[in-house]
Protein backbone atom coordinates (compact mmCIF):
# COMPACT_ATOMS: atom_id res chain seq x y z
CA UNK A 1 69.17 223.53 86.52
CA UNK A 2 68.49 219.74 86.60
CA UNK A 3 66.15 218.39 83.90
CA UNK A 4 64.07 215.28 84.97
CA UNK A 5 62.37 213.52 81.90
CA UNK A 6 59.12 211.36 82.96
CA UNK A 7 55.85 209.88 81.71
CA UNK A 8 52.49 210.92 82.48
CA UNK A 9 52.41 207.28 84.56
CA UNK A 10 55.41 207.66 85.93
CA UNK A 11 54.55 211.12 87.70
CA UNK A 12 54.30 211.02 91.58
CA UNK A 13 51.48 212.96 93.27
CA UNK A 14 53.47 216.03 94.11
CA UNK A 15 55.62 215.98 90.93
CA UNK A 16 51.96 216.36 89.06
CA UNK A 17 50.36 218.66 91.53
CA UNK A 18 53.29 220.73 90.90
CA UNK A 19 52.90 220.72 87.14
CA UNK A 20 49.10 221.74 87.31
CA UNK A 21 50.23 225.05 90.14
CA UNK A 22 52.63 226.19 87.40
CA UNK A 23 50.50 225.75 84.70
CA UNK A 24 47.43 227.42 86.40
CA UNK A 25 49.76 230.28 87.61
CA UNK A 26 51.36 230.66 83.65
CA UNK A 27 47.85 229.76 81.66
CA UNK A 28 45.61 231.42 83.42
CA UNK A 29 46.40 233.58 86.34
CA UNK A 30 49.41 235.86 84.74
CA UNK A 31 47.45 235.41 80.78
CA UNK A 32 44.29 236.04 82.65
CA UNK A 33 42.84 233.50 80.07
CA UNK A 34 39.81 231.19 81.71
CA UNK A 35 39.42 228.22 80.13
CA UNK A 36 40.14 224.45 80.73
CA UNK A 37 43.87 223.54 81.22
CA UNK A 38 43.60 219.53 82.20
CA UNK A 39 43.01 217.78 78.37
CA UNK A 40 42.71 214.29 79.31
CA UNK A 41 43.48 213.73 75.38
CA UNK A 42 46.58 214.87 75.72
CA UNK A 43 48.18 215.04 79.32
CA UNK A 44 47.77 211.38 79.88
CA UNK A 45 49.87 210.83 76.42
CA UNK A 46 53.25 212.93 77.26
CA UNK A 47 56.93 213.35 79.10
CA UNK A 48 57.09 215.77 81.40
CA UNK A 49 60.58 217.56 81.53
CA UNK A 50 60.63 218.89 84.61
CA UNK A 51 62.91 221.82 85.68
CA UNK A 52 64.48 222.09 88.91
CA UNK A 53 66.52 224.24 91.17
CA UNK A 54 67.52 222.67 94.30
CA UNK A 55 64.54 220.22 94.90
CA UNK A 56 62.04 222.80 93.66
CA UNK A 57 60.44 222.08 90.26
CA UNK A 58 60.78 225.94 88.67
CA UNK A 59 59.52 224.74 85.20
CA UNK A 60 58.00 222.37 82.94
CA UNK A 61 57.85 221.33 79.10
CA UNK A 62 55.37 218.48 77.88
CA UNK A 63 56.95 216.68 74.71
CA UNK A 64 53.03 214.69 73.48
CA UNK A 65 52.86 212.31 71.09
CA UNK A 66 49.38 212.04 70.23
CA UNK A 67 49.38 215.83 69.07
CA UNK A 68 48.34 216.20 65.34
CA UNK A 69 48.67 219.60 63.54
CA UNK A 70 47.65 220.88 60.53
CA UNK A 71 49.61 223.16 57.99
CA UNK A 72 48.09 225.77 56.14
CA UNK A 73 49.32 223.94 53.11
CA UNK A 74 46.95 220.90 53.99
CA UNK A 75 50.10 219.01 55.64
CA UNK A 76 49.18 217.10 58.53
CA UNK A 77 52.35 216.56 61.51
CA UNK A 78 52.08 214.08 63.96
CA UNK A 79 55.68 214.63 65.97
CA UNK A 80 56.03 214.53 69.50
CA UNK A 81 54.72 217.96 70.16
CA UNK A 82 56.11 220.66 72.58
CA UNK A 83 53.04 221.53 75.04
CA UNK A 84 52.31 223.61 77.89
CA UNK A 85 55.86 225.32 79.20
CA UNK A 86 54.97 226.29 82.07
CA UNK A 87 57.51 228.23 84.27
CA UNK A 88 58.02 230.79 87.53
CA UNK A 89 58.27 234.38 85.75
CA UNK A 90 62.02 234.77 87.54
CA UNK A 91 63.30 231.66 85.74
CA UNK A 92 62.46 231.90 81.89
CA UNK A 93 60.40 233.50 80.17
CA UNK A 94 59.29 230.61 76.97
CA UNK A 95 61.03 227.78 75.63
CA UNK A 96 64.78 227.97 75.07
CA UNK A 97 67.85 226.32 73.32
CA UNK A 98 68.23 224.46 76.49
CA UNK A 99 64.76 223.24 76.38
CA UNK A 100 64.47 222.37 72.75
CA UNK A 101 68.03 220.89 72.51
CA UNK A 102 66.73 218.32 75.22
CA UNK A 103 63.60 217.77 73.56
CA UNK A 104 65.75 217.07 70.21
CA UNK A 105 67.93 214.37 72.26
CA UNK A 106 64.93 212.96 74.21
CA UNK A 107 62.75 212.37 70.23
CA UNK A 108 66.13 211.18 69.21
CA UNK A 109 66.47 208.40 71.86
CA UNK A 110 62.50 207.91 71.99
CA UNK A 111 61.43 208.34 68.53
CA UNK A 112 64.74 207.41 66.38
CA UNK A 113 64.27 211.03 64.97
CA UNK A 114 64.87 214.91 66.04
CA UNK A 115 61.38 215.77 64.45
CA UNK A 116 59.45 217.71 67.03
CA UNK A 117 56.84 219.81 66.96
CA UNK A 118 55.18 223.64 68.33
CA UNK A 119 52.44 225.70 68.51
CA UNK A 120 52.78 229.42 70.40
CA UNK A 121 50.26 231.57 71.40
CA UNK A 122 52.63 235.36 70.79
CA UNK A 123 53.55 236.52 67.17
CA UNK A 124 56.45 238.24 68.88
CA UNK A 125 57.88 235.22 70.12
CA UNK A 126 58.70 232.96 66.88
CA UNK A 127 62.34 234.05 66.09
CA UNK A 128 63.60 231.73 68.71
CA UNK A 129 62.31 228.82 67.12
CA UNK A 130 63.14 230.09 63.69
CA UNK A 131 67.09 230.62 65.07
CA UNK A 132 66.86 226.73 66.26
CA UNK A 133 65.70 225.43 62.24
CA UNK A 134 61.75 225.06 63.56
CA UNK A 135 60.10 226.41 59.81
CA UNK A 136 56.26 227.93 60.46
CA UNK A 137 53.93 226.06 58.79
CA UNK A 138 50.74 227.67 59.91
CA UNK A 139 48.08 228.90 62.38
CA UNK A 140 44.97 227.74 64.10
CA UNK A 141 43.04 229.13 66.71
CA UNK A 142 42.69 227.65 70.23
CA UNK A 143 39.75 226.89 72.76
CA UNK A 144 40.71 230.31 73.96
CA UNK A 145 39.84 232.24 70.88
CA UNK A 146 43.55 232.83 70.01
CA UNK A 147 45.57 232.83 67.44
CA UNK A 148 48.17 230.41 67.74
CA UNK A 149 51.08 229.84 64.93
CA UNK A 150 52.58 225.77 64.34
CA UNK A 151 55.89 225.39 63.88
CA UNK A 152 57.87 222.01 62.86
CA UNK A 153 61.54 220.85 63.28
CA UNK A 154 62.20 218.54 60.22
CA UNK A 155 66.16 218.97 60.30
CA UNK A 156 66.47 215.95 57.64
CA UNK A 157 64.21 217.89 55.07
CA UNK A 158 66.04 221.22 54.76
């Protein structure tokens, strides 16, 4: 798989209308959540790293960095924030060591640090961020009504 790293602004017309059919396909069609996808908040203030196969985009990870979280400890985070992976069911299944390891070199050219930033929306899907040194540091609940737990990558601190 090829990874192509790009700006909101930088986006073509197909590259983004490609981003919003995966994301409608992964958020709402195969959750079977209804709710509002596009956050002009956000969207308009990431990277895309888009996945392809061939010359068909099969995936894509948002890195934001307007994001803020909140700890349950009172700790706010303001990293560049992993948001909306969005991928076809027969290619992956949630982020992976190949997705954060990119994000970790794109903050590091970017940002001058590896600090990065999660939220998930499936208990049963933290340890892979725990195996990759992301700590939880909390939970909030989304527009959706779900749970969702926060997890931060602060290498340098532990």
């Amino acid at each position: 798989m090829i990874c192509k790293i790009t700006h909101y602004n930088e986006l073509t017309t197909d590259e983004l209308y490609r981003i919003i059919q995966l994301r409608i396909d992964g958020f709402i069609v195969q959750n079977k959540v209804c709710y509002q996808d596009l956050e002009d908040k956000y969207d308009k203030h990431q990277h895309y790293m888009m996945w392809y196969v061939g010359n068909k985009m099969v995936g894509v990870n948002a890195l934001c960095y307007k994001k803020r979280f909140k700890g349950d400890d009172g700790t706010t985070y303001e990293y560049p924030a992993f948001r909306r992976q969005a991928w076809m069911p027969e290619y992956k299944g949630g982020c992976t060591t190949r997705d954060l390891t990119k994000g970790k070199e794109f903050c590091m050219k970017y940002y001058g640090s590896p600090r990065m930033m999660l939220e998930i929306t499936y208990e049963g899907g933290k340890q892979p961020f725990l195996d990759f040194g992301f700590k939880e540091v909390g939970t909030n609940i989304d527009s959706a009504g779900r749970t969702n737990w926060i997890f931060v990558y602060e290498p340098d601190t532990y």
